[in-house]
Structures are given as structure tokens and as C-alpha cells.
Protein backbone atom coordinates (compact mmCIF):
# COMPACT_ATOMS: atom_id res chain seq x y z
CA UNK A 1 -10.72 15.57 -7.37
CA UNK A 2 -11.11 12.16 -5.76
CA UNK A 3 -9.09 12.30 -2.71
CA UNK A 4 -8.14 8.63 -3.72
CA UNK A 5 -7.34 10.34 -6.96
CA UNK A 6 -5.34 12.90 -5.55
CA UNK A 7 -3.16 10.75 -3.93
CA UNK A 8 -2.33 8.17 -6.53
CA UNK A 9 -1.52 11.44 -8.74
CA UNK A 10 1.61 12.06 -6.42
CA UNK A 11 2.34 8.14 -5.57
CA UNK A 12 2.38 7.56 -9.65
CA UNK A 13 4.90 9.92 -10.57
CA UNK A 14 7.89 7.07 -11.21
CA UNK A 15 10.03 10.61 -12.93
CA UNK A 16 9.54 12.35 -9.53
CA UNK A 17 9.50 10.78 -6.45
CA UNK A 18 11.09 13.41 -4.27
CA UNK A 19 7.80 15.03 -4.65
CA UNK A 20 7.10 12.87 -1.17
CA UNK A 21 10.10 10.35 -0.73
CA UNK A 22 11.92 12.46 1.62
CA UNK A 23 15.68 10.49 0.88
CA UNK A 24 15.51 11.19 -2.96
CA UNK A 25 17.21 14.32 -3.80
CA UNK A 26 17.01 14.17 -7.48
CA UNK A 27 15.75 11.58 -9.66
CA UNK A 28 16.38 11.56 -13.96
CA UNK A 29 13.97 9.04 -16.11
CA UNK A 30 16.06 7.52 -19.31
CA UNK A 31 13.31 8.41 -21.97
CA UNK A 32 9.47 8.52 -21.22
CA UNK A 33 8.13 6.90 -17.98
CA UNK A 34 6.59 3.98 -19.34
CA UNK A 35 6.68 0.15 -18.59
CA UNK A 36 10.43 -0.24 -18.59
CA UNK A 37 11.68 2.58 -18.18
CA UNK A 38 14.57 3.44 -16.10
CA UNK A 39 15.37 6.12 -13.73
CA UNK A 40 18.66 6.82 -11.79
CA UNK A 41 17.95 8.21 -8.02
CA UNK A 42 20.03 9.95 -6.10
CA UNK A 43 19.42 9.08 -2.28
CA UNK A 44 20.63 11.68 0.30
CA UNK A 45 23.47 11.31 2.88
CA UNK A 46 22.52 9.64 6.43
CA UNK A 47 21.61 6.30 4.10
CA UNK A 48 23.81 3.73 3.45
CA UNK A 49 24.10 4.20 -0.75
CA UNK A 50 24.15 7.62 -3.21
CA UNK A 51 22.76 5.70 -6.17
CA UNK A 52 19.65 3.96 -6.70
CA UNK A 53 18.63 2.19 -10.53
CA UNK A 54 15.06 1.19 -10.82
CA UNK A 55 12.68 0.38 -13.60
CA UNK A 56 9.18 0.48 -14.04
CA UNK A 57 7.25 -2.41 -13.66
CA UNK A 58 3.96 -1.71 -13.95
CA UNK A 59 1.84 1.82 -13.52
CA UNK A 60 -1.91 0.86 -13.54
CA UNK A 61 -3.81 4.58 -13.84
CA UNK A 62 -7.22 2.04 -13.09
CA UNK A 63 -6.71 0.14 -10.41
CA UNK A 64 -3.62 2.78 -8.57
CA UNK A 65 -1.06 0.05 -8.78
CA UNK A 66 2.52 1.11 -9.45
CA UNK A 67 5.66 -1.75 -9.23
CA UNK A 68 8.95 -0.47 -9.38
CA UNK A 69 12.49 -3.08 -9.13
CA UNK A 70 15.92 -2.08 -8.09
CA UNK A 71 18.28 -2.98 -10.83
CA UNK A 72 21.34 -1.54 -9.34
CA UNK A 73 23.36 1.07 -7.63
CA UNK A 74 25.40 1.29 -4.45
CA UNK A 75 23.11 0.13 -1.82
CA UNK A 76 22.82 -3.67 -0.39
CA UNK A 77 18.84 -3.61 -1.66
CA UNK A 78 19.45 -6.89 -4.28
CA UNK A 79 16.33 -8.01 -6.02
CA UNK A 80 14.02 -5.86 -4.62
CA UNK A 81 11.13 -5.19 -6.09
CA UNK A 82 7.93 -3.51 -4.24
CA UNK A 83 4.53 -2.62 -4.87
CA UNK A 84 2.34 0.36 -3.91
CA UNK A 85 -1.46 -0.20 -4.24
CA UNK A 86 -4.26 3.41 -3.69
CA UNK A 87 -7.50 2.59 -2.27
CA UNK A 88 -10.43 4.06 -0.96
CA UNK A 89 -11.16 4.06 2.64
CA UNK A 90 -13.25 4.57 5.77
CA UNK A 91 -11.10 5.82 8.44
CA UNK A 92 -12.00 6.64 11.74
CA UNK A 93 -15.64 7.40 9.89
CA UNK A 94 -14.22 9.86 7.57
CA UNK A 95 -13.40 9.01 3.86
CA UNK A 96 -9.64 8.68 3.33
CA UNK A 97 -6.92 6.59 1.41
CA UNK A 98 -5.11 3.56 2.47
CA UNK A 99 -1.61 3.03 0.59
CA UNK A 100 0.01 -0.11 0.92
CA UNK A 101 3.40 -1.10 0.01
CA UNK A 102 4.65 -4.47 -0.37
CA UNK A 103 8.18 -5.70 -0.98
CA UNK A 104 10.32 -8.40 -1.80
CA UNK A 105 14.42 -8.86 -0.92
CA UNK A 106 17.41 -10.59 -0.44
CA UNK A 107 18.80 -10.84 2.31
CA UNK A 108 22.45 -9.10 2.05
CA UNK A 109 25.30 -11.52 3.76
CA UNK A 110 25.77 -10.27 7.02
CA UNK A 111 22.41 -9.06 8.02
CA UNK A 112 19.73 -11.04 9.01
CA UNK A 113 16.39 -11.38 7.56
CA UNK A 114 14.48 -9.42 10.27
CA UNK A 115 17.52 -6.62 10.28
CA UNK A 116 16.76 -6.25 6.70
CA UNK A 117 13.00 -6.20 6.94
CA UNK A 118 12.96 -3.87 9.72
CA UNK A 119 15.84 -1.51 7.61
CA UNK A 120 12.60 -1.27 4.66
CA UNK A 121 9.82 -1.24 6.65
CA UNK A 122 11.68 2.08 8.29
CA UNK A 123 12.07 3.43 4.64
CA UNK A 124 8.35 2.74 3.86
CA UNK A 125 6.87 3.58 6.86
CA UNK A 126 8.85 7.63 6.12
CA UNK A 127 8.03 7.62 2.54
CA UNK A 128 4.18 6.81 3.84
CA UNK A 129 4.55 9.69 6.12
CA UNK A 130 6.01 12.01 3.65
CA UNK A 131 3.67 11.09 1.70
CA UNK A 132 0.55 12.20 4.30
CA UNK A 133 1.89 15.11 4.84
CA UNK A 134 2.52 16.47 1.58
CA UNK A 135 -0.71 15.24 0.81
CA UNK A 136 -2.57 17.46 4.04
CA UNK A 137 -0.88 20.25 2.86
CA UNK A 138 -1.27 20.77 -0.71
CA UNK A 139 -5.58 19.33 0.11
CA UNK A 140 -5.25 22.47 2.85
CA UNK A 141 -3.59 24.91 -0.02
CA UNK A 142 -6.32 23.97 -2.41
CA UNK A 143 -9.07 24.30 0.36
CA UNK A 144 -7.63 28.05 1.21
CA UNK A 145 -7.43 28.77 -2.81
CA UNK A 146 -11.05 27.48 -3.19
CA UNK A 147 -12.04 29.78 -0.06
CA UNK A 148 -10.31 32.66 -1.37
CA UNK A 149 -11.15 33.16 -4.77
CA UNK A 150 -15.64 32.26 -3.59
């Protein structure tokens, strides 16, 4: 599999994203993930909110695109809305993957803008981490599989 590939097959799972967002503890879609579907995440303590509604924007399986907006819950995130693009890259002269995520928020009354930017970028910058590693070690589980049963 195309490491590009096997990255966008963990980033596109909108019914599981505690497979690498380390603050979801459980997550249940309302009916099949599709364009408008809804899923209720729960978030785990140390983070200011338990709840977390989002629906499904858009899940591109071509071009590794997948938008997701906060419709609710108990958190200060209002109208946010991000988007995670997959894309091959050259990195340090090896082939990897370069995930981006862009979002969009309000501001919540008594923060400031760069309070709440920095508050996301935090969340993103984990999730991207997660994300790396759960990616090394399930490539390094298949690479030890493929060596063991040759």
C-alpha cells in the first residue's frame, strides 16, 4: 500500500477517530458515515468540554480531503469547521506524507483571537503527532509480519 494511501486510510475514518486523535475516547456515527452524517465524540478529561457534535462535510477517497464542522457540544469551539488534506511528499529525500489541517473559528468572548488560535493549533499539532506515530508503528508491525512469514 501507498504510504500516502496508508495514511489517508486512518485520517478518513470520520466513525473512528480515536484510532489517532489521542483526546477522543469514544466516538458513535448516527447512521452510515456519509456526507452529513453526524457523530457524537466524547473528548477526555484535562480539556475544557466532554462532548463534541460534528458532521461530515466532505470525504474525498481521490484527492484525501476530509472536512468535518462542529455543530455543538460543551466546548467554546463555535463555527468551526477544519480541513485535513493527504499528500505525497519528499522529505528529507525520503518519500513520505504531508497532512495539513486547516481551520476556521470564532473567537469565544473572553479570549482573544491568538489565545484561541494557539488553543487549536495545540490540538492539531497532537492529533498530527498521534497520528505519526500510530502510523510508524503499525508500517513497523507490517514490515516485521512481511519479514516473518518470507
Amino acid at each position: 500500500m501507498q504510504l500516502q494511501h496508508y495514511v489517508w486510510s486512518l485520517v478518513r475514518r470520520f466513525d473512528q477517530p480515536q484510532k489517532y486523535k489521542p483526546f477522543v475516547s469514544r466516538c458513535t456515527v448516527i447512521g452510515d458515515p456519509e456526507i452529513g452524517s453526524l457523530r457524537e465524540v466524547n473528548v477526555k478529561s484535562g480539556l475544557p468540554a466532554t462532548t463534541s457534535t460534528e458532521r461530515l462535510e466532505l470525504l474525498d477517497d481521490e484527492e484525501h480531503i476530509l472536512c468535518i464542522k462542529i455543530i455543538g457540544g460543551d466546548h467554546r469551539l463555535k463555527n468551526y469547521s477544519s480541513i485535513v488534506t493527504v499528500h505525497p511528499e519528499i522529505i528529507e529525500g525520503r518519500v513520505g506524507t504531508m497532512v495539513i489541517e486547516s481551520f476556521v473559528v470564532d473567537v469565544p468572548e473572553g479570549n482573544t483571537k491568538d489565545e484561541t488560535c494557539y488553543f487549536v493549533e495545540a490540538l492539531i499539532r497532537c492529533n498530527l503527532k498521534s497520528l505519526a506515530d500510530v502510523y510508524e508503528r503499525l508500517a513497523s508491525q507490517d514490515l516485521t509480519q512481511s519479514l516473518h512469514y518470507q
